[in-house]
C-alpha atoms as a PDB file:
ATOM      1  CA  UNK A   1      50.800 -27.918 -50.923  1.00  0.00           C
ATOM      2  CA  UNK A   2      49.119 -25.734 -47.909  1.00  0.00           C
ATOM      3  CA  UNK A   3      46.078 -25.023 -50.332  1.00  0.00           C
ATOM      4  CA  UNK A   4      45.682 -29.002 -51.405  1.00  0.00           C
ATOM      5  CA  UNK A   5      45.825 -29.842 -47.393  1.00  0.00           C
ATOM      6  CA  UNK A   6      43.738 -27.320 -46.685  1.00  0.00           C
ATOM      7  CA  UNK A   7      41.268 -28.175 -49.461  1.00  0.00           C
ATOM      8  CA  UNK A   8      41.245 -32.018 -48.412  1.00  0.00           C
ATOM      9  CA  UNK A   9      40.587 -30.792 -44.701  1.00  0.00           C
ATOM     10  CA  UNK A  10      37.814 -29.068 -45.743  1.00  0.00           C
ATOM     11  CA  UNK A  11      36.309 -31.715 -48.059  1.00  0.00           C
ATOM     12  CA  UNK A  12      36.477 -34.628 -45.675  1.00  0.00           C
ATOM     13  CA  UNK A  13      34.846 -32.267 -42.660  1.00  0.00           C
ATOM     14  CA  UNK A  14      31.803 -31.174 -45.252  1.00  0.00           C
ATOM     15  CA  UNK A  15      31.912 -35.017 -46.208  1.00  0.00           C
ATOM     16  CA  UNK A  16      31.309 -35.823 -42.332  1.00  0.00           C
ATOM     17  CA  UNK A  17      28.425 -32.992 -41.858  1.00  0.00           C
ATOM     18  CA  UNK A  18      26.678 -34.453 -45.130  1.00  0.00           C
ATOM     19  CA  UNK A  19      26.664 -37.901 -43.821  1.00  0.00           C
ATOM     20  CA  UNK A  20      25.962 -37.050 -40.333  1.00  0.00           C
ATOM     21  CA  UNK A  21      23.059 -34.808 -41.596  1.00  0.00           C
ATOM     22  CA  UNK A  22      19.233 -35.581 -42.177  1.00  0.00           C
ATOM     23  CA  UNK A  23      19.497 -38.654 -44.185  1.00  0.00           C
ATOM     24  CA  UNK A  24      17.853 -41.573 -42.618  1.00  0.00           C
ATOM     25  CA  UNK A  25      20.474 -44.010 -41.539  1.00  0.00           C
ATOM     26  CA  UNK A  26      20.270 -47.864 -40.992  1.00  0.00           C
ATOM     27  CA  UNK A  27      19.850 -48.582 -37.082  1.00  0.00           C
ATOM     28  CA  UNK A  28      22.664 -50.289 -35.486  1.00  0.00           C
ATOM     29  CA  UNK A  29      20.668 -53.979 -34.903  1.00  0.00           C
ATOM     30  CA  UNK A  30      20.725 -55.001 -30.860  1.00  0.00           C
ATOM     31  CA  UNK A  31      20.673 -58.508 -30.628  1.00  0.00           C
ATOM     32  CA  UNK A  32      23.521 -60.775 -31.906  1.00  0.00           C
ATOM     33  CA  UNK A  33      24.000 -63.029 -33.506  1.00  0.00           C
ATOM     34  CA  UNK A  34      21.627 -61.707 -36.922  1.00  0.00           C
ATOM     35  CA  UNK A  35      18.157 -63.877 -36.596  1.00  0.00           C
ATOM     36  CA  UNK A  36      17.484 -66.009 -39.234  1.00  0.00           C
ATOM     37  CA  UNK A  37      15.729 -64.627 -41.779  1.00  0.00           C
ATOM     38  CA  UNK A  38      14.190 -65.762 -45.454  1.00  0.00           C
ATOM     39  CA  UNK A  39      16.447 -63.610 -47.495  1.00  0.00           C
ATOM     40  CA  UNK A  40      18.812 -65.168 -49.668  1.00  0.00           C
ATOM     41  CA  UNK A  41      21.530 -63.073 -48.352  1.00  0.00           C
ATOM     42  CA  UNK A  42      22.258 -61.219 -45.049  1.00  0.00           C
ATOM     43  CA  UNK A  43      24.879 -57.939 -45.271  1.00  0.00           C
ATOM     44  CA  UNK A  44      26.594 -57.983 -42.050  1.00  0.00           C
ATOM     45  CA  UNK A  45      27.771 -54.184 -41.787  1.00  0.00           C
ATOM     46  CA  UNK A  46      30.161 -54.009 -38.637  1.00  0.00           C
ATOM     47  CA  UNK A  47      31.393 -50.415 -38.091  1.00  0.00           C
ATOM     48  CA  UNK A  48      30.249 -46.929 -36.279  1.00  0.00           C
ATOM     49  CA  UNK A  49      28.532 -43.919 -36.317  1.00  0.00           C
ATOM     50  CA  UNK A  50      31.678 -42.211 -35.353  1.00  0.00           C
ATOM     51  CA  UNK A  51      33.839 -43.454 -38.745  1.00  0.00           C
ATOM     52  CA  UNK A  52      33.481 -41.588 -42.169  1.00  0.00           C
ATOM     53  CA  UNK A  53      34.256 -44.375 -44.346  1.00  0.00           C
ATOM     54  CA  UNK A  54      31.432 -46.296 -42.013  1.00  0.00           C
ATOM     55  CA  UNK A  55      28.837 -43.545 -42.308  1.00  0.00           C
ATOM     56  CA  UNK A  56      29.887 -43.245 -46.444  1.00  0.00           C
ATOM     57  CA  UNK A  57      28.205 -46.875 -45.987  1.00  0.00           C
ATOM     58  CA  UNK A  58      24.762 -45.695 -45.107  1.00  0.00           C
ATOM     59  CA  UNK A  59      23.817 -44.694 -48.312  1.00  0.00           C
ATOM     60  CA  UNK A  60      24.812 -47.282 -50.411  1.00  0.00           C
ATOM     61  CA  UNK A  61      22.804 -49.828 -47.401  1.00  0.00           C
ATOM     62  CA  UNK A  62      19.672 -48.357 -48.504  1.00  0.00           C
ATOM     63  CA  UNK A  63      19.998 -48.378 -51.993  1.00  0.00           C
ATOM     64  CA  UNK A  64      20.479 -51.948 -51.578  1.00  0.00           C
ATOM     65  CA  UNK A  65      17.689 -52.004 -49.542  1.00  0.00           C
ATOM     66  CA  UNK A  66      15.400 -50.197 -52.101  1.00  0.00           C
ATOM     67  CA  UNK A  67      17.265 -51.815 -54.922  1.00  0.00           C
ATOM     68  CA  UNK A  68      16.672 -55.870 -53.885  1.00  0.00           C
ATOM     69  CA  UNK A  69      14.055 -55.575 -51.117  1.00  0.00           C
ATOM     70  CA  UNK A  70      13.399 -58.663 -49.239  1.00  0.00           C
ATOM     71  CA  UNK A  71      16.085 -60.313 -50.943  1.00  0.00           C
ATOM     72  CA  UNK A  72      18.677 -58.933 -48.819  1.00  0.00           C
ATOM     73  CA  UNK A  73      18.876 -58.502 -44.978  1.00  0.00           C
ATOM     74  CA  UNK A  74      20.992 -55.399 -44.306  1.00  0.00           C
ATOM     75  CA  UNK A  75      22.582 -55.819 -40.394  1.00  0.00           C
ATOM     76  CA  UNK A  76      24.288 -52.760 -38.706  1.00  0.00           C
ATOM     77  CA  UNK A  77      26.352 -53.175 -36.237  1.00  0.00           C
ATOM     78  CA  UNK A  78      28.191 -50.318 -34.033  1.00  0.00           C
ATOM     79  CA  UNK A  79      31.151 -52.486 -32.864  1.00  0.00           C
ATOM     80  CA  UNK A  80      32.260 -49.164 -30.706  1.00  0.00           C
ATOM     81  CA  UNK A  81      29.003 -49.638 -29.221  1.00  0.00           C
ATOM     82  CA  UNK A  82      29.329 -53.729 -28.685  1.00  0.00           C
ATOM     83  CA  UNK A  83      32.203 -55.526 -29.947  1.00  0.00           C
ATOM     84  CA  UNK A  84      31.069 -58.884 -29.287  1.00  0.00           C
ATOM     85  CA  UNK A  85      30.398 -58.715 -33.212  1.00  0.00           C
ATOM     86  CA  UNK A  86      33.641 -57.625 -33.950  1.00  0.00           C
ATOM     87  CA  UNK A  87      35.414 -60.571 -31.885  1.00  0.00           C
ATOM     88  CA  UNK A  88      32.881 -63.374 -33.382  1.00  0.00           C
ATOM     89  CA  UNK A  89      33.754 -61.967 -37.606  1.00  0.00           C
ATOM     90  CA  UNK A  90      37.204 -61.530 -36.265  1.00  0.00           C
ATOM     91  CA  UNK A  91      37.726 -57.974 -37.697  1.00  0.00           C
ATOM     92  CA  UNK A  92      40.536 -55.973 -38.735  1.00  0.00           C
ATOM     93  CA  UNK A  93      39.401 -52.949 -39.516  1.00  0.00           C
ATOM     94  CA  UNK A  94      36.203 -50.687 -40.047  1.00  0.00           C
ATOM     95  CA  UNK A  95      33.976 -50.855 -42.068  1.00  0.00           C
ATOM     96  CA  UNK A  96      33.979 -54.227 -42.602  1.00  0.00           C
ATOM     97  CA  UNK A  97      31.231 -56.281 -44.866  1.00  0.00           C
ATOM     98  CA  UNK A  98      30.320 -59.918 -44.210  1.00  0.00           C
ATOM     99  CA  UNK A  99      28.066 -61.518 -46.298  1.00  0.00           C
ATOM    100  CA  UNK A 100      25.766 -65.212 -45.403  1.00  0.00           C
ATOM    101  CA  UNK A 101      23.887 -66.828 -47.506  1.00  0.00           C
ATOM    102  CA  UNK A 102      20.433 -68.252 -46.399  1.00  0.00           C
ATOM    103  CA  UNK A 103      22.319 -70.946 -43.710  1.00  0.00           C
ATOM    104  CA  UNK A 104      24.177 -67.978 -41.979  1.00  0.00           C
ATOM    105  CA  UNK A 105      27.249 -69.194 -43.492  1.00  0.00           C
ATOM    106  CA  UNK A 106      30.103 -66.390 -44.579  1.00  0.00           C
ATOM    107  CA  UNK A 107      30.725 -66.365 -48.530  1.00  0.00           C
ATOM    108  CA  UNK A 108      32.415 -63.260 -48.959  1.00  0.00           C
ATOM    109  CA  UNK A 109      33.671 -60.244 -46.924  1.00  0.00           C
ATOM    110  CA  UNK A 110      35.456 -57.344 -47.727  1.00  0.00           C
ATOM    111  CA  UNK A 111      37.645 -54.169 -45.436  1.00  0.00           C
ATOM    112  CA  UNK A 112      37.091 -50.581 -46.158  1.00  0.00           C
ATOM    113  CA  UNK A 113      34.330 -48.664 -47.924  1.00  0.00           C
ATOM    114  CA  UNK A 114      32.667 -50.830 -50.697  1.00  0.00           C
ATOM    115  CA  UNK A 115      31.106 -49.179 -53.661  1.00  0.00           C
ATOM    116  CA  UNK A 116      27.531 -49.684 -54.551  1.00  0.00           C
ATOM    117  CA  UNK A 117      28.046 -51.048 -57.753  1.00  0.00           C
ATOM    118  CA  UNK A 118      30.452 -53.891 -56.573  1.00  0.00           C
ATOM    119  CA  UNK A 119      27.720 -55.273 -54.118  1.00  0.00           C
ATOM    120  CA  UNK A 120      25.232 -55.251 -56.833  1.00  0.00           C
ATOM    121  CA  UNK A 121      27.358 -57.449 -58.790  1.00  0.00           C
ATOM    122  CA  UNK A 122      28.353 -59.536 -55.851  1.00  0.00           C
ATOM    123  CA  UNK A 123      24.686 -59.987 -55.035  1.00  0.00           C
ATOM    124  CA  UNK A 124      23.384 -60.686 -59.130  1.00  0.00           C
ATOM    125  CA  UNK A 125      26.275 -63.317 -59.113  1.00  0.00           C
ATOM    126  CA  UNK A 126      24.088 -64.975 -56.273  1.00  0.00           C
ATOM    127  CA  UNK A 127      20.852 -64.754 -57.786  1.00  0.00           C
ATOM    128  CA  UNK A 128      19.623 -61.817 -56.753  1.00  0.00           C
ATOM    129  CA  UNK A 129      17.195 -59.710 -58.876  1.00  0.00           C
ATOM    130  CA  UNK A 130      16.914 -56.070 -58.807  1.00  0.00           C
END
């Protein structure tokens, strides 16, 4: 049981150091409310730097960035940093993902670290085009 502790100790601090490494992350924005934008849908990402499961996130933000382009707006906020986000989306916990379509109104959110290939489904189901 020591060794299986011990293990997950050591996998969730090299899981930190990987994530907090060179990869390019996406900056937290600094105005709120979002501004309006053409994409069909804007990602509302409200976390921090300082969370794992919120820094897992960055990775799978770009690939949806690469992935559907101008499609998508992809919105960081550090709610650490600010919280008026946090108080307006009424949050529970971090990460949380908030999704608006073009008229900045909410269609879907979900808690907790969300896997790439959910939001690519959520986001085909809209329309979206890889």
């Amino acid at each position: 049981m020591k060794k299986f502790l011990a293990l997950s100790l050591a996998a969730v601090v090299l899981l930190a150091v990987y994530y907090e490494g060179g990869m390019p992350k996406i900056p937290a924005e600094k105005s709120f409310p979002p501004a309006a934008s053409k994409a069909l849908v804007t990602f509302v990402e409200l976390g921090s730097v300082n969370c794992i499961p919120c820094r897992a996130m960055q990775p799978v933000m770009r690939d949806l960035e690469k992935k559907f382009g101008g499609q998508v707006r992809i919105v960081f906020y550090d709610v650490l940093q600010d919280d008026a986000p946090a108080k307006t989306y009424n949050i529970r916990v971090i990460p949380t993902q908030v999704f608006l379509d073009q008229n900045g109104r909410e269609f879907h959110r979900h808690e907790g670290f969300y896997p790439l290939a959910e939001i690519e489904s959520l986001l085909r189901a809209r329309g979206l085009k890889e």
